[in-house]
N, C-alpha and C. Protein backbone atom coordinates (compact mmCIF):
# COMPACT_ATOMS: atom_id res chain seq x y z
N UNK A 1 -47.56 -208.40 125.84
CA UNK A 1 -46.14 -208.41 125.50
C UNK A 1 -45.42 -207.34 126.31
N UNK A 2 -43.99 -207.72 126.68
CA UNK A 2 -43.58 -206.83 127.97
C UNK A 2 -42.30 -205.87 126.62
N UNK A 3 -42.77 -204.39 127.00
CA UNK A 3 -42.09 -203.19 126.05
C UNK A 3 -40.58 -203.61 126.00
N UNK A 4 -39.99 -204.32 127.01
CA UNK A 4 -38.72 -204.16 127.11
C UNK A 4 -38.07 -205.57 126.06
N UNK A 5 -39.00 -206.05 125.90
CA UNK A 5 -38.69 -207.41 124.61
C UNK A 5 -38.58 -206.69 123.31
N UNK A 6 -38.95 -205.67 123.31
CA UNK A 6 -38.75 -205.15 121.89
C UNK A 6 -37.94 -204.42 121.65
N UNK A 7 -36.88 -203.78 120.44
CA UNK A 7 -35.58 -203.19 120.79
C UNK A 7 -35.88 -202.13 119.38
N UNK A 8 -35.14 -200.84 120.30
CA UNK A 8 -35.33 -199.87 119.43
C UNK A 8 -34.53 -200.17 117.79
N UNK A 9 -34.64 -199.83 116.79
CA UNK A 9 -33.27 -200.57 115.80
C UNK A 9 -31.99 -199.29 115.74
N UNK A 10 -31.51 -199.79 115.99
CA UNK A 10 -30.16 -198.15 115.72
C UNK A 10 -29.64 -197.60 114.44
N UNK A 11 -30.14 -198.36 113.82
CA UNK A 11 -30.28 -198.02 112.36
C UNK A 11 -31.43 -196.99 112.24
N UNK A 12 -32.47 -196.89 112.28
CA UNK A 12 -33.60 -195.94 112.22
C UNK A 12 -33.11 -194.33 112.06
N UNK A 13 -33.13 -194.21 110.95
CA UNK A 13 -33.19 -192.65 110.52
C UNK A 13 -33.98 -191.79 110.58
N UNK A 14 -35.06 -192.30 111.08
CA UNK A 14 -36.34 -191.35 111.22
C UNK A 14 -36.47 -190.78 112.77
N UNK A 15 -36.94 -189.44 113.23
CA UNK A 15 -36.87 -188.80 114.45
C UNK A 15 -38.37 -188.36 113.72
N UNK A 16 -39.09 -187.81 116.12
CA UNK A 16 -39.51 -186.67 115.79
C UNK A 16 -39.22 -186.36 116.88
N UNK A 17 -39.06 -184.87 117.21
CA UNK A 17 -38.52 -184.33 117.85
C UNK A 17 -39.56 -182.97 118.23
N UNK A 18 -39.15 -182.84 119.68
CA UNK A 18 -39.35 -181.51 120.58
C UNK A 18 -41.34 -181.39 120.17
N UNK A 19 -41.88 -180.45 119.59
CA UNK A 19 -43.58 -180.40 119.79
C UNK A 19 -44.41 -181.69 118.87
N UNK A 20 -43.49 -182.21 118.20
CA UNK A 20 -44.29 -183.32 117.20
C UNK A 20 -44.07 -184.11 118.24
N UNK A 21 -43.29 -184.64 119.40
CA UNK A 21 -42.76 -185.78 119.84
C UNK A 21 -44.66 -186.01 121.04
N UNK A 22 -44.28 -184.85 121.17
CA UNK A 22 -45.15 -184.57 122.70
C UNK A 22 -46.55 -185.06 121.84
N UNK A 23 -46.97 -184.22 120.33
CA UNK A 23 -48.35 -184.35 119.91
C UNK A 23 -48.21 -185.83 119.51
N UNK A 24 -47.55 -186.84 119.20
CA UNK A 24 -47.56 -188.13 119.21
C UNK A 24 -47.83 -188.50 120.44
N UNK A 25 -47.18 -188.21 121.41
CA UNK A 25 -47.35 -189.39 122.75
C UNK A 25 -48.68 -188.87 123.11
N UNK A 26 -49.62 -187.90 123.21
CA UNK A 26 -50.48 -186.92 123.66
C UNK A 26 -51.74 -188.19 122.27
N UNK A 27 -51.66 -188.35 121.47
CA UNK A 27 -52.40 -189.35 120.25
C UNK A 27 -52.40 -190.37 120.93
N UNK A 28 -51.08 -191.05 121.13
CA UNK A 28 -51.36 -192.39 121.61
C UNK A 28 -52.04 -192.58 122.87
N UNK A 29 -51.74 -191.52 123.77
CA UNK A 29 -52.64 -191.50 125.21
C UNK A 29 -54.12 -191.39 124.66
N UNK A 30 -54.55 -190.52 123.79
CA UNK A 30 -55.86 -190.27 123.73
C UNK A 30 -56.76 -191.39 122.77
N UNK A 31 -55.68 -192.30 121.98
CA UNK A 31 -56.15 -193.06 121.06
C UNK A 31 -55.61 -194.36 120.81
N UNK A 32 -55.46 -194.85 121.86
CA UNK A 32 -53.93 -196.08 122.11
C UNK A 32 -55.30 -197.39 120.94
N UNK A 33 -56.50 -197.37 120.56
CA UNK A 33 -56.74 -198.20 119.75
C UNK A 33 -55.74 -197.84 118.14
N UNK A 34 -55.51 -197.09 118.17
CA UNK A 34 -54.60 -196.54 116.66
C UNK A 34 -53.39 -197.56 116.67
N UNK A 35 -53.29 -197.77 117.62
CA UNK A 35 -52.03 -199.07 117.77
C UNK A 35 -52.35 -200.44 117.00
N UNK A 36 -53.70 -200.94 117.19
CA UNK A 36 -53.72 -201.77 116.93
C UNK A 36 -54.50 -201.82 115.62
N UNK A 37 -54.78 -200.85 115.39
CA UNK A 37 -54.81 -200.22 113.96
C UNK A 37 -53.63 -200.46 112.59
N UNK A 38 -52.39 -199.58 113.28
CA UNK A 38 -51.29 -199.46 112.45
C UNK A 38 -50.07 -200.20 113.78
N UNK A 39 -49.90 -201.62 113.82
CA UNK A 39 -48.98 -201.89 114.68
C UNK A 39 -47.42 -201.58 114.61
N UNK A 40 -46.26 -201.39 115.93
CA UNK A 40 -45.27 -201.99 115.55
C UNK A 40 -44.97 -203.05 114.58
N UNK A 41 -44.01 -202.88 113.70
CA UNK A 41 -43.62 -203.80 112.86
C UNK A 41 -42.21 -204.27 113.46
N UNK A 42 -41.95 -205.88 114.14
CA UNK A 42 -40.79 -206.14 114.18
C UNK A 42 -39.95 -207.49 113.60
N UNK A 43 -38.80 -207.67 113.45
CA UNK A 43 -38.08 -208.71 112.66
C UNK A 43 -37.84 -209.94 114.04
N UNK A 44 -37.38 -211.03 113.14
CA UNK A 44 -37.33 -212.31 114.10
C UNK A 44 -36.82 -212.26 115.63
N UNK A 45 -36.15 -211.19 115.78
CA UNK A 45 -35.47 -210.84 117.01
C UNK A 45 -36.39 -209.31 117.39
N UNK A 46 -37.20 -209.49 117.19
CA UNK A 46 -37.96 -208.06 118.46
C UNK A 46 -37.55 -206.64 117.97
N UNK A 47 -36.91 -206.72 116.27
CA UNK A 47 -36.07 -205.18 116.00
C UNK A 47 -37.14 -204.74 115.81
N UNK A 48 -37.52 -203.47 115.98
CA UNK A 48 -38.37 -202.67 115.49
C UNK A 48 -38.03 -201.99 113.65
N UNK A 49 -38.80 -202.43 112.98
CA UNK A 49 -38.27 -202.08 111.57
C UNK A 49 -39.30 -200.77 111.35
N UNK A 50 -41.00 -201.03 111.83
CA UNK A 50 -41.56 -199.56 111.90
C UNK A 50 -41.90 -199.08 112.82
N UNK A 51 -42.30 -198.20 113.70
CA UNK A 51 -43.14 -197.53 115.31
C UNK A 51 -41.97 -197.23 115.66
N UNK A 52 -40.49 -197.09 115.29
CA UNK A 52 -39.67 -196.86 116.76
C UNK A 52 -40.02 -195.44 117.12
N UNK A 53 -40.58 -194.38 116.73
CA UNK A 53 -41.16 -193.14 117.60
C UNK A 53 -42.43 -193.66 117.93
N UNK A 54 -43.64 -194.64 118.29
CA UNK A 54 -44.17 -194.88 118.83
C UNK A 54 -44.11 -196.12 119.93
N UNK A 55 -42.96 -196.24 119.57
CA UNK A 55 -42.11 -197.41 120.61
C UNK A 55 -42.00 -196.16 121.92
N UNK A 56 -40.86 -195.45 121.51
CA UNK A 56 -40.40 -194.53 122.32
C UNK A 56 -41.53 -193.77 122.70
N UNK A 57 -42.90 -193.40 122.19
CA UNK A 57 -43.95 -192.42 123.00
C UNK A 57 -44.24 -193.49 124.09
N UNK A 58 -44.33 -195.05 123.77
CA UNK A 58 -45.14 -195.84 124.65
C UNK A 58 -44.25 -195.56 125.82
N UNK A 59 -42.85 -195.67 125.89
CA UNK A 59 -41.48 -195.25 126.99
C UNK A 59 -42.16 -194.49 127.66
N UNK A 60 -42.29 -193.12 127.08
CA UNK A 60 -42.61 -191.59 127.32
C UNK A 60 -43.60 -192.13 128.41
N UNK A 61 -45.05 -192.82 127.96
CA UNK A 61 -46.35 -193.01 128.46
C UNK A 61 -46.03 -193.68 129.87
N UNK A 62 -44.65 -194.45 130.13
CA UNK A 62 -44.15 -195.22 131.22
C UNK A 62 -45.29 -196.97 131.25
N UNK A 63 -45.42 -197.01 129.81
CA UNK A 63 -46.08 -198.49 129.41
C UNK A 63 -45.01 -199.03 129.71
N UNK A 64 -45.30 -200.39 130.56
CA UNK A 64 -44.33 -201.76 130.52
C UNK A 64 -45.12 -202.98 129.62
N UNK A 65 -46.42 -202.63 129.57
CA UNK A 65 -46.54 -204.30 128.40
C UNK A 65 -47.84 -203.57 128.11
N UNK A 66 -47.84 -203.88 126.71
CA UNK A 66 -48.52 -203.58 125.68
C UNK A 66 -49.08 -205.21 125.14
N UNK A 67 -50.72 -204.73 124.88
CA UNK A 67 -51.31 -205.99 123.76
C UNK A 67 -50.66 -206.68 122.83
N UNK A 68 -50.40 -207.78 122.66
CA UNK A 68 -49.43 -208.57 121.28
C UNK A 68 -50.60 -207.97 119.85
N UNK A 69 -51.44 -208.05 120.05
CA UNK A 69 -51.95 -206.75 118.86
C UNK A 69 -51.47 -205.14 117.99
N UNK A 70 -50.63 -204.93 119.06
CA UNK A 70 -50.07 -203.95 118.52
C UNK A 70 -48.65 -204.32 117.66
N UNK A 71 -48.05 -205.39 117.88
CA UNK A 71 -47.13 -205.72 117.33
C UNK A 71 -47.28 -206.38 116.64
N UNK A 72 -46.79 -206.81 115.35
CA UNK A 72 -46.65 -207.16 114.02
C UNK A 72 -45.16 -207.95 113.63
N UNK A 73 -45.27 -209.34 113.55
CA UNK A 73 -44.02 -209.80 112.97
C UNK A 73 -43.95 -210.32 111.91
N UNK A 74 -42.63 -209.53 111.29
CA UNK A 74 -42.34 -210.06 109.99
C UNK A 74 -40.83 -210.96 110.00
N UNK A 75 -41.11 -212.04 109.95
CA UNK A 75 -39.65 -212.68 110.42
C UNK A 75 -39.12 -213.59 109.15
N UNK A 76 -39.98 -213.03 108.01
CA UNK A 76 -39.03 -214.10 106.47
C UNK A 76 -38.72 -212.78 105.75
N UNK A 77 -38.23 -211.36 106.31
CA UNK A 77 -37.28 -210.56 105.27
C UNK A 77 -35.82 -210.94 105.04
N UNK A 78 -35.58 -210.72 104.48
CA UNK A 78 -33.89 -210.83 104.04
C UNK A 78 -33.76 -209.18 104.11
N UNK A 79 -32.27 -209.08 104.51
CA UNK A 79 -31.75 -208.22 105.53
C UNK A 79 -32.18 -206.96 103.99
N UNK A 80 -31.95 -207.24 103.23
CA UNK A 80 -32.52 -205.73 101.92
C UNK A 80 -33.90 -205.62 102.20
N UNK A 81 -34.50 -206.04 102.10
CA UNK A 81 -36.10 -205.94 102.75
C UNK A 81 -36.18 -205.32 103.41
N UNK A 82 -35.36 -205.46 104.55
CA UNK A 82 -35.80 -204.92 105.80
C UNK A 82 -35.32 -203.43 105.76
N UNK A 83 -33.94 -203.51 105.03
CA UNK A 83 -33.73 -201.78 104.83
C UNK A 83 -34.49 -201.22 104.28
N UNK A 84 -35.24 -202.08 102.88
CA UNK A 84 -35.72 -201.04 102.26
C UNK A 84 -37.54 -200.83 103.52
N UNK A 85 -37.68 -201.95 104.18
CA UNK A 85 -39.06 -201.12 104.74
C UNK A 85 -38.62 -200.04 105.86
N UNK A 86 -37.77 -199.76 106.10
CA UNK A 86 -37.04 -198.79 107.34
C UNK A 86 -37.68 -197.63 106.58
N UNK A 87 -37.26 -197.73 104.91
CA UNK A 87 -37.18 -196.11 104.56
C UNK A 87 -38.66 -195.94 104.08
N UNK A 88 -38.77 -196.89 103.54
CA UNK A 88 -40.55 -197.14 102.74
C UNK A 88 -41.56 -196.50 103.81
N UNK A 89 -41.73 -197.31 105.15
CA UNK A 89 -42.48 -197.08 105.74
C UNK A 89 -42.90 -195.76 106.24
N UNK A 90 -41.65 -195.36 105.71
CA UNK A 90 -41.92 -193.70 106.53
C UNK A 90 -42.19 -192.69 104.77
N UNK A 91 -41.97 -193.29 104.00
CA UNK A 91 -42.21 -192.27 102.45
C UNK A 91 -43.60 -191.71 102.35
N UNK A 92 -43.77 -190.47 102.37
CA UNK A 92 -45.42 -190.08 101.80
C UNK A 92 -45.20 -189.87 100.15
N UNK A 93 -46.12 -190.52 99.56
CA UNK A 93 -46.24 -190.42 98.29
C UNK A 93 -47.12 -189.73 97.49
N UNK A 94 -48.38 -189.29 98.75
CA UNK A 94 -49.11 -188.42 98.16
C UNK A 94 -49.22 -187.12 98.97
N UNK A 95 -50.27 -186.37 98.61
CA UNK A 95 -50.23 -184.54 99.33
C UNK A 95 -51.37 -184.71 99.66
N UNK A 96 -51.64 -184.02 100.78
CA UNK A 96 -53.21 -183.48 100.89
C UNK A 96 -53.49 -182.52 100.15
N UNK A 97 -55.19 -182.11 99.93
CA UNK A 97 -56.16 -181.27 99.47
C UNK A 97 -56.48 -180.20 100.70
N UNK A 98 -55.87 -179.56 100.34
CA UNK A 98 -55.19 -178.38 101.88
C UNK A 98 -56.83 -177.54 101.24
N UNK A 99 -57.41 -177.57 100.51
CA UNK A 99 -58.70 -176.78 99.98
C UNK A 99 -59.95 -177.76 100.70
N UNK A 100 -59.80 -178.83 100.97
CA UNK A 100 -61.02 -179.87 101.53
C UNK A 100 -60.45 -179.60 103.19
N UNK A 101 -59.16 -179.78 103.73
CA UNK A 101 -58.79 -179.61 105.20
C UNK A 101 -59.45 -178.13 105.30
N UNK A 102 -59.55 -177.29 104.78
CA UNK A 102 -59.76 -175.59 105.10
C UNK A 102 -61.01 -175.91 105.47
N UNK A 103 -61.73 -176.26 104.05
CA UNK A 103 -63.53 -176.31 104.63
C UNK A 103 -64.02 -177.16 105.18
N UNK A 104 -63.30 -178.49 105.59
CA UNK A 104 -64.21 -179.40 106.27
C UNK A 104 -63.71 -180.36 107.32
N UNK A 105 -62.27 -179.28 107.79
CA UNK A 105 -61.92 -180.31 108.96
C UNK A 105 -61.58 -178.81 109.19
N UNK A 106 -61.49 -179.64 110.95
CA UNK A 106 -60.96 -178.37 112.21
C UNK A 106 -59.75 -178.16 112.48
N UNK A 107 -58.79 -176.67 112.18
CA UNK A 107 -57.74 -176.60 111.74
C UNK A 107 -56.87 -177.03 113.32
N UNK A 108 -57.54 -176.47 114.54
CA UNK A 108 -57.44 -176.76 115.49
C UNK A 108 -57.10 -178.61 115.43
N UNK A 109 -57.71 -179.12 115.44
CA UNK A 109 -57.52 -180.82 115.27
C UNK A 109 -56.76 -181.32 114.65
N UNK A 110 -56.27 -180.63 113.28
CA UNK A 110 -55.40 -180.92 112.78
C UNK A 110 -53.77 -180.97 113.17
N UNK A 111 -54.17 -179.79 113.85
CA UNK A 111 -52.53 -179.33 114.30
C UNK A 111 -52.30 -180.36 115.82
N UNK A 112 -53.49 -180.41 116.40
CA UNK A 112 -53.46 -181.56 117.52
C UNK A 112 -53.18 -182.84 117.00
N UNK A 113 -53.22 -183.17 116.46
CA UNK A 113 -53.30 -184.26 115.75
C UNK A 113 -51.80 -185.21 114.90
N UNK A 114 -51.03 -183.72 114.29
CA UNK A 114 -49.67 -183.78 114.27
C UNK A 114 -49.95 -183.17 112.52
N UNK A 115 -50.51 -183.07 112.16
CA UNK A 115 -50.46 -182.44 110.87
C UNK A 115 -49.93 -181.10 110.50
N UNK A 116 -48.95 -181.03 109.75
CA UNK A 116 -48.31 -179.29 109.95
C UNK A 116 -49.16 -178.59 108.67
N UNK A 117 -49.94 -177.96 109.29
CA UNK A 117 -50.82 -177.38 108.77
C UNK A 117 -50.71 -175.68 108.05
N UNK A 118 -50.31 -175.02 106.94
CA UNK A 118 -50.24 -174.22 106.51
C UNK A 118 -50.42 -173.39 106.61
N UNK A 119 -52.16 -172.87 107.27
CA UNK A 119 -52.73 -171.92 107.36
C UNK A 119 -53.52 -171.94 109.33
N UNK A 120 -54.25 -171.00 109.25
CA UNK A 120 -54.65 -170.72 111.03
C UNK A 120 -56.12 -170.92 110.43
N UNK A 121 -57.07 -170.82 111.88
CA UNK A 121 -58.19 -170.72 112.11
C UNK A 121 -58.25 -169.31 111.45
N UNK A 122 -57.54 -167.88 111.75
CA UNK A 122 -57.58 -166.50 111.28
C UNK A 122 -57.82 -166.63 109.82
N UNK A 123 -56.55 -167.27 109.13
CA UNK A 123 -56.51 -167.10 107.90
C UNK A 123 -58.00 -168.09 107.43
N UNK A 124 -58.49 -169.15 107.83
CA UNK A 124 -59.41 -169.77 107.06
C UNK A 124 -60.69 -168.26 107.11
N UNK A 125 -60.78 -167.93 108.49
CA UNK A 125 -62.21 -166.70 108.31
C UNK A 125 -61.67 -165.94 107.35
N UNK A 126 -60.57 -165.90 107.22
CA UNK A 126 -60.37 -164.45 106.36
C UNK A 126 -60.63 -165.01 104.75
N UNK A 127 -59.92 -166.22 104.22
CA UNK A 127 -60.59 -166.48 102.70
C UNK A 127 -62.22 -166.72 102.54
N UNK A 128 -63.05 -166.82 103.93
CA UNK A 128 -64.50 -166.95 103.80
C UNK A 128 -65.19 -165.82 103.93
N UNK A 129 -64.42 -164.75 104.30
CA UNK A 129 -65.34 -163.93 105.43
C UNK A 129 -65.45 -162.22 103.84
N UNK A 130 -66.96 -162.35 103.14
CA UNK A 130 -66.96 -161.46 102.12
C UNK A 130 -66.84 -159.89 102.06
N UNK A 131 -66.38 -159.69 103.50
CA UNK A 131 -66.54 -158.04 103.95
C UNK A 131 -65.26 -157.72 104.19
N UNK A 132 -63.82 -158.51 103.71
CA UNK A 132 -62.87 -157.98 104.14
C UNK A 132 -62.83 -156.04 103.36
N UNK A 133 -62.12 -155.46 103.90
CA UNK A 133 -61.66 -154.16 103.25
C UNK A 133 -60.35 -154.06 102.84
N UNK A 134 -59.93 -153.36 101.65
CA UNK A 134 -58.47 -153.34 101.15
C UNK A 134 -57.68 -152.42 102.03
N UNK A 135 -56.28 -152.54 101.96
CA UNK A 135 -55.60 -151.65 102.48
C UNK A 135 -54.56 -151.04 101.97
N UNK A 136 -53.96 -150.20 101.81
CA UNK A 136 -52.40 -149.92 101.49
C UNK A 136 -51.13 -150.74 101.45
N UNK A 137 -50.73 -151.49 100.96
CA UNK A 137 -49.74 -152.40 101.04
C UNK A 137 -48.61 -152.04 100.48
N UNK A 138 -47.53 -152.35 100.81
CA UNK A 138 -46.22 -152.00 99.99
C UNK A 138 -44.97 -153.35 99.51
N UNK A 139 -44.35 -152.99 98.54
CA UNK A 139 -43.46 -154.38 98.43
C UNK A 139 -42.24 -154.55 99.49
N UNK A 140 -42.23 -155.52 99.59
CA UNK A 140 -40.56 -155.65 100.41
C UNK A 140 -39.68 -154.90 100.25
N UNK A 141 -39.22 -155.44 98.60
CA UNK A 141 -38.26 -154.71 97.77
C UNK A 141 -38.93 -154.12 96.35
N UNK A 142 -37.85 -153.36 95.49
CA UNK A 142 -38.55 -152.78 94.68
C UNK A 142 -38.27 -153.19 93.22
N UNK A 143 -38.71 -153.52 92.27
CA UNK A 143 -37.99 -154.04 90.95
C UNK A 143 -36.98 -152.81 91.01
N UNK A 144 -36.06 -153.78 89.50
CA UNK A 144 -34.84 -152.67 88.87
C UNK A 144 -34.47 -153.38 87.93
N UNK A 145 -34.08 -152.38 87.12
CA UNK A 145 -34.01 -152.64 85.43
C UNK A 145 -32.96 -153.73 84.89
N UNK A 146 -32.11 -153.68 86.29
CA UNK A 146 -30.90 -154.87 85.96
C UNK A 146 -31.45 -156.57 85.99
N UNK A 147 -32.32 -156.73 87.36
CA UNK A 147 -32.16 -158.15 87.32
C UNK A 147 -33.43 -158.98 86.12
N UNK A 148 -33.56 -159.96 86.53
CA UNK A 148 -34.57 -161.18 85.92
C UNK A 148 -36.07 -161.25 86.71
N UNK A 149 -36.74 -161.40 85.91
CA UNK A 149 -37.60 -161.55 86.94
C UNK A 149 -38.74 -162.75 86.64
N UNK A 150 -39.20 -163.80 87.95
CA UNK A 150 -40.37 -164.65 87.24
C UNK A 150 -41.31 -164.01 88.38
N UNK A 151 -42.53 -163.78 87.82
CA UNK A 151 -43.74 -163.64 88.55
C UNK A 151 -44.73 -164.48 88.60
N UNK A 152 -45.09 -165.46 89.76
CA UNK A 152 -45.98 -166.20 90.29
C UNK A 152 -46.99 -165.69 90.88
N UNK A 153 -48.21 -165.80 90.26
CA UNK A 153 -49.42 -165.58 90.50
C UNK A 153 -50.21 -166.25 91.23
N UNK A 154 -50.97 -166.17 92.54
CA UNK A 154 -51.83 -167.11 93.26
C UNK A 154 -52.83 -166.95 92.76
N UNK A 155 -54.21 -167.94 92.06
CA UNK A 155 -55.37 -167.44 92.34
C UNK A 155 -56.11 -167.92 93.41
N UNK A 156 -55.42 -169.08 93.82
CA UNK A 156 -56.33 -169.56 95.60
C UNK A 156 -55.62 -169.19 96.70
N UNK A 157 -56.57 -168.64 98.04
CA UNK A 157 -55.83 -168.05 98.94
C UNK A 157 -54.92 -169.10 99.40
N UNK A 158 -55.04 -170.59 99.24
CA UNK A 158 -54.61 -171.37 99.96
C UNK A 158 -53.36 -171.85 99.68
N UNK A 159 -53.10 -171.31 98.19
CA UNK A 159 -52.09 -171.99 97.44
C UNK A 159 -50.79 -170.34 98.36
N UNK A 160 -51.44 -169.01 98.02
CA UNK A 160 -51.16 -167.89 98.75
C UNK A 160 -49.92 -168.47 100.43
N UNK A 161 -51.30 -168.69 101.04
CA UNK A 161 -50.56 -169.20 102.27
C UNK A 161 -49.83 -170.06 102.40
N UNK A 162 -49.89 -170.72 101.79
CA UNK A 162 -48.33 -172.32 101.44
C UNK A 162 -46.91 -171.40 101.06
N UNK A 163 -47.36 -170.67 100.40
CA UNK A 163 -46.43 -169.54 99.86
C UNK A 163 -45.98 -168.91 100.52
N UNK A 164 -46.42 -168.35 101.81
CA UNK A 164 -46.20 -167.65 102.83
C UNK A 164 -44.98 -168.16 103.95
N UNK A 165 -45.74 -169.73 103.45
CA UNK A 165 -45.27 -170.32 104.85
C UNK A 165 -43.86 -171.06 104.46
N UNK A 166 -43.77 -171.28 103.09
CA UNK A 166 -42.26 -171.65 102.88
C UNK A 166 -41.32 -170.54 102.42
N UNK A 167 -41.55 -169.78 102.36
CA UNK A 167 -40.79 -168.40 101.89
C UNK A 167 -40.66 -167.38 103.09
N UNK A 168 -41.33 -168.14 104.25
CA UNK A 168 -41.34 -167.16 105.58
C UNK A 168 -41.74 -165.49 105.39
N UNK A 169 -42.51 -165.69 104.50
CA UNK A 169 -43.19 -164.20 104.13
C UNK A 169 -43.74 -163.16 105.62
N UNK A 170 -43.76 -162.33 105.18
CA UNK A 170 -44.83 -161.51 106.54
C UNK A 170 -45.51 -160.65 105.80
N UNK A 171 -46.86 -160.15 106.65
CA UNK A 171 -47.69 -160.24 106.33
C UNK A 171 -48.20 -158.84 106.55
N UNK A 172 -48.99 -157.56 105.68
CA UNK A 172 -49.37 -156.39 106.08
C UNK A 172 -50.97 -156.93 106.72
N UNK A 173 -50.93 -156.06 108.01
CA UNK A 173 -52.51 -156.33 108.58
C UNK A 173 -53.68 -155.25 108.24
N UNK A 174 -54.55 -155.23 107.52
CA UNK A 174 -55.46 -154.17 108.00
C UNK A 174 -56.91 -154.76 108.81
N UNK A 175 -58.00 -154.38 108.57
CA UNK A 175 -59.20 -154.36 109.16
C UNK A 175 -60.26 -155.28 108.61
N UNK A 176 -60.71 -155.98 109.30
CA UNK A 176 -62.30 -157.07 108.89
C UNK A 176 -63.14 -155.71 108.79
N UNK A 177 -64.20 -156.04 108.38
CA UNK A 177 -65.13 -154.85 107.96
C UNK A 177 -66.10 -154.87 109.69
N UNK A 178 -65.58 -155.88 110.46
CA UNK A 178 -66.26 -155.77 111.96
C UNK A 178 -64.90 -155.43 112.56
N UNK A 179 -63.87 -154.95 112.00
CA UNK A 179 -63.02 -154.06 113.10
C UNK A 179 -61.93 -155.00 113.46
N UNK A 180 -61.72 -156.64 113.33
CA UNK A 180 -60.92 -157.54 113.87
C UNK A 180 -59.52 -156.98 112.85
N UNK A 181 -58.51 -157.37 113.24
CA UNK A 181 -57.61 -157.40 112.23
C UNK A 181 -57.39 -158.70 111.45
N UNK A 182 -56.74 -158.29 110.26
CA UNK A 182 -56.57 -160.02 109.42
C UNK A 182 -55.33 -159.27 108.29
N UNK A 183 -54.86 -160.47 108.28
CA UNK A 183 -53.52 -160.75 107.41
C UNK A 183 -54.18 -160.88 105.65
N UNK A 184 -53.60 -159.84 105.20
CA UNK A 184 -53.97 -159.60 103.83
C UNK A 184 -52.24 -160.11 102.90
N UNK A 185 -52.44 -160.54 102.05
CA UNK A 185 -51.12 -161.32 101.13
C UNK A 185 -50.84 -160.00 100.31
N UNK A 186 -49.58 -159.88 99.94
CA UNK A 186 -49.28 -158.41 99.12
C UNK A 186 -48.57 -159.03 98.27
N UNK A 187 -47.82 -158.49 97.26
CA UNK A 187 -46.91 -158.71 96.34
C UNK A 187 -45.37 -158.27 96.93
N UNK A 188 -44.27 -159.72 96.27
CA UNK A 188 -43.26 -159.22 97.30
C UNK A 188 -42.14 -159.81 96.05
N UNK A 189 -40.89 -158.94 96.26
CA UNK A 189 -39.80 -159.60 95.38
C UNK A 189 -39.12 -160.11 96.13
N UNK A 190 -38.74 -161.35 95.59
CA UNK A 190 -37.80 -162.04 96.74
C UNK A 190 -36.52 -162.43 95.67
N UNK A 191 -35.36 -162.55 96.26
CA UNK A 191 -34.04 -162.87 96.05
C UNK A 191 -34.45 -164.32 95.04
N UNK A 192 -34.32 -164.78 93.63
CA UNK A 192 -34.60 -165.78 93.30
C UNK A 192 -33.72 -166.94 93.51
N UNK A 193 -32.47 -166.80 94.13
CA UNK A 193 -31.72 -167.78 94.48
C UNK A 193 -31.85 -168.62 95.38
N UNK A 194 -32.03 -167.23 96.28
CA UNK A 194 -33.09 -168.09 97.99
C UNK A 194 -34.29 -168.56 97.72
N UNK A 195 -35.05 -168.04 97.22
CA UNK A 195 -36.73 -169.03 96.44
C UNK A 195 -36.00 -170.49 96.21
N UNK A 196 -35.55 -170.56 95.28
CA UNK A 196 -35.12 -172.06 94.97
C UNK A 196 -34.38 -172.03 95.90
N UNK A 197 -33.56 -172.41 96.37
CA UNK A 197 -33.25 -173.26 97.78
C UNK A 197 -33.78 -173.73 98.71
N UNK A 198 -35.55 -172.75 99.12
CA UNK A 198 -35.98 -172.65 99.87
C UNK A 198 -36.74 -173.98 98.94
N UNK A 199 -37.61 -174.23 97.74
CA UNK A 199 -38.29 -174.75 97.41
C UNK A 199 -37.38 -176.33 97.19
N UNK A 200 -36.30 -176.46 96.76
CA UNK A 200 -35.22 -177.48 97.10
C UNK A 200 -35.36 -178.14 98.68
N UNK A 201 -35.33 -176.94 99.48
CA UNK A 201 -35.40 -177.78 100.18
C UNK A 201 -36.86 -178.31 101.09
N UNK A 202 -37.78 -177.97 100.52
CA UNK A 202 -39.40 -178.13 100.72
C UNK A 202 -39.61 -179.44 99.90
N UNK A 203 -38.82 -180.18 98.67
CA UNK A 203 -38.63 -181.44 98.39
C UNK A 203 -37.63 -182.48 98.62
């Protein structure tokens, strides 16, 4: 099938953009069977209703005709159908087990891969590694007798670093007990207005 028969839809609300764009087209080069795996989905006229960012990586790749395997037609929707698979197709409904990705996939691969991944290769040695040493840490800010306060407790490092990473936390460094440095989690008060906004907008 020749790429140029198929038409981006201009309706499509979905982007990816700038380092996700590149780790998609960089997938499909390295794994162009994934295509025929999860195909373009298009309507009686060649619209693209799902793939239009893997439409556009195939562009990127400078493909002019692609296997009719990769494409998929659905040509008995009625025009609500078809909106609603625009938005459907792209909905995640479930979460990963960011505790099974730590121990048994390569965080490296992941992030190649396009997965925005929470934590580093650093931080996984550091929740495994039993010789860390404590250090001196201090809070951001300091309580006071005026405001409110809720205190959230981590007990998994992993839940810790999710925490980190939507609250744009930073991090005091001290010493591996072999001398490396590593990012230790401290206790921090944060503005509770900005917390929720920040977590608003993380859903």
């Amino acid at each position: 099938m020749k790429l140029k028969d198929i038409k981006p839809n201009p309706n499509n609300p979905r982007l990816v953009k700038d380092e996700k764009f590149k780790k998609l087209v960089k997938s499909i080069e390295q794994f162009p069977e994934m295509m025929e795996l999860r195909p373009m989905i298009v309507d009686e006229n060649n619209v693209i209703l799902g793939g239009n960012m893997r439409y556009k990586a195939l562009k990127e790749l400078k493909r002019t005709e692609i296997p009719d395997s990769w494409v998929k037609r659905a040509d008995e929707l009625t025009d609500d159908q078809k909106r609603q698979f625009i938005i459907k197709d792209n909905v995640g409904f479930g979460e990963h087990d960011w505790d099974m990705l730590a121990n048994e996939w390569d965080v490296e691969e992941l992030n190649d891969w396009g997965l925005d991944v929470p934590f580093t290769d650093d931080d996984i040695e550091e929740m495994s590694n039993p010789n860390n040493i404590n250090t001196e840490n201090i809070f951001a800010n300091e309580l006071d007798a005026e405001s409110n306060y809720l205190v959230l407790k981590f007990d998994k490092d992993i839940d810790w670093i999710q925490a980190k990473t939507i609250f744009g936390l930073q991090t005091e460094t001290a010493r591996r007990a072999n001398g490396k440095e590593w990012s230790k989690g401290v206790g921090r008060v944060l503005n509770g207005a900005v917390a929720i906004n920040k977590l608003r907008d993380e859903n």
